[in-house]
Protein backbone atom coordinates (compact mmCIF):
# COMPACT_ATOMS: atom_id res chain seq x y z
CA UNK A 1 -3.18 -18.09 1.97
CA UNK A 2 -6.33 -16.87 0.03
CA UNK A 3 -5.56 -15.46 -3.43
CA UNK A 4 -7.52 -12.38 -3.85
CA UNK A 5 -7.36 -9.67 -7.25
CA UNK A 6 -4.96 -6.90 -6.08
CA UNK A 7 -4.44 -5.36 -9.31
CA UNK A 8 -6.30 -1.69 -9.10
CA UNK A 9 -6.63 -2.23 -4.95
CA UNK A 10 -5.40 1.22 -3.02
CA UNK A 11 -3.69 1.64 0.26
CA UNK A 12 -4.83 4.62 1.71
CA UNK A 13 -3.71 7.00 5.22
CA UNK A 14 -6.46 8.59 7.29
CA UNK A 15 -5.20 11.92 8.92
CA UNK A 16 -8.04 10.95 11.69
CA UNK A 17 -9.76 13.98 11.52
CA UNK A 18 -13.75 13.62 11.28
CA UNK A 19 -14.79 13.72 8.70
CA UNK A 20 -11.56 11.25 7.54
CA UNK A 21 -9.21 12.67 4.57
CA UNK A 22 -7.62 9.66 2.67
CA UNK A 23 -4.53 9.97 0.99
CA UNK A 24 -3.99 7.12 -1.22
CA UNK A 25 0.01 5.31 -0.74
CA UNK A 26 1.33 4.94 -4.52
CA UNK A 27 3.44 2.72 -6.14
CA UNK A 28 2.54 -0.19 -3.61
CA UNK A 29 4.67 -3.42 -4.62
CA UNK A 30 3.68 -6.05 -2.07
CA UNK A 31 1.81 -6.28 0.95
CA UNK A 32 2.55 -8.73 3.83
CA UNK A 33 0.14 -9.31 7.20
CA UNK A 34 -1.54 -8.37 8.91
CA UNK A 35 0.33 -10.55 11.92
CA UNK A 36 -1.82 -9.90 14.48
CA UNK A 37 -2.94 -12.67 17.42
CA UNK A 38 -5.38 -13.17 20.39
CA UNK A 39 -4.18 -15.02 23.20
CA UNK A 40 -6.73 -17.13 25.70
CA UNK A 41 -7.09 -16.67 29.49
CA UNK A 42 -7.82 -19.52 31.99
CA UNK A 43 -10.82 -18.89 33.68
CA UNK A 44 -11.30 -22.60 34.59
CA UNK A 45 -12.51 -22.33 38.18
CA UNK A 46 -13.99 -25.19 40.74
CA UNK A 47 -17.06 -25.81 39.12
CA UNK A 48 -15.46 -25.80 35.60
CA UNK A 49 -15.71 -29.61 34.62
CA UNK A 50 -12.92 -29.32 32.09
CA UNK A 51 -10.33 -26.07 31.54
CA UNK A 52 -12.36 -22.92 30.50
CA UNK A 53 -10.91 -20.12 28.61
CA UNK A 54 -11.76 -16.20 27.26
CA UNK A 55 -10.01 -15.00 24.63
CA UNK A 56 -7.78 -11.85 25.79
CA UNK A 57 -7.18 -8.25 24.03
CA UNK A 58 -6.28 -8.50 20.45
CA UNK A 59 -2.71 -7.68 19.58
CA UNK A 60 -3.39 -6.05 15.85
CA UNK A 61 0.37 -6.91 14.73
CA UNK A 62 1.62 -5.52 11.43
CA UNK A 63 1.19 -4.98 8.12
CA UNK A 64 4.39 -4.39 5.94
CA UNK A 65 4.18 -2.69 2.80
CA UNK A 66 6.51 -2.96 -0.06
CA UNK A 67 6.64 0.32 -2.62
CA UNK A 68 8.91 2.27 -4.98
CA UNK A 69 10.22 5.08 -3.36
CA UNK A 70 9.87 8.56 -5.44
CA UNK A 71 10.85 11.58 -2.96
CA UNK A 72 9.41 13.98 -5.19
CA UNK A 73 6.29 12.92 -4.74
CA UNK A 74 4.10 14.50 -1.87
CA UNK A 75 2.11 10.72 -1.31
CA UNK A 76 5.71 9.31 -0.90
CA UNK A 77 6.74 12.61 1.64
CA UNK A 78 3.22 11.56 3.91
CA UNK A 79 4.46 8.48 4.09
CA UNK A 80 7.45 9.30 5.44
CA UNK A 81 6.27 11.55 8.40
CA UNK A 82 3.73 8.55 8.35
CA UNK A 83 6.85 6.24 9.83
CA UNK A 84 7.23 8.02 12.72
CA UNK A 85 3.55 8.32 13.69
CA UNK A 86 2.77 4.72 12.26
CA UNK A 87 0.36 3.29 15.29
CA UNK A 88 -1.70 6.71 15.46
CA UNK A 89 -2.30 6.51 11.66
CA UNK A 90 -5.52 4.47 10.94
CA UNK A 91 -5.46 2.75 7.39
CA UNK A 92 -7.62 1.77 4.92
CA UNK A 93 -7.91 -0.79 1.70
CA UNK A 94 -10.11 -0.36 -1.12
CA UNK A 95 -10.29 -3.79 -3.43
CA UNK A 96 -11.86 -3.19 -7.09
C-alpha cells in the first residue's frame, strides 16, 4: 500500500445535481478501499493460438469510512440519510 499525506485531505458528498453541491464529511478517522475488481472473459475462439481474454464490467466495490459521530451536526445528519441512498451518492476526495 502507497503512503500518501492525508492530513488536511476532505471527503466530500455530491447531491448530483448539475451544477454539483459538495458537502464536505467531518471528523473522518480512517479510510479503507476502495475494493473494487474487474473480472476477464474468454473470448479465445478457433483461430485464437493461445486463450484470449477482455476484461468485463468493473465492479467499483467499497470504500469504508471511519469518523466520530456528532448528531448535532448537520454534515454528520447528511451522512446519515447518505446510508440509505449510499450507491446513488457520487463522492469526491480533495488531497492538499
Amino acid at each position: 500500500m502507497a503512503n500518501l499525506k492525508s492530513q488536511g485531505c476532505t471527503i466530500s458528498k455530491g447531491d448530483g445535481a448539475s451544477p454539483q453541491v459538495l458537502t464536505a464529511i467531518g471528523q473522518v478517522i480512517s479510510i479503507a478501499g476502495p475494493t473494487g475488481t474487474t473480472g476477464e472473459i474468454d473470448v479465445t475462439n478457433l483461430s485464437s493460438s493461445a486463450k484470449e481474454f477482455i476484461p468485463s464490467l468493473p465492479d467499483n466495490g467499497d470504500v469504508t469510512l471511519e469518523v466520530v459521530w456528532d448528531h448535532a451536526t448537520t454534515a454528520n445528519s447528511t451522512r446519515h440519510c447518505g446510508r440509505t441512498l449510499q450507491p446513488r451518492l457520487p463522492g469526491i476526495t480533495r488531497l492538499p
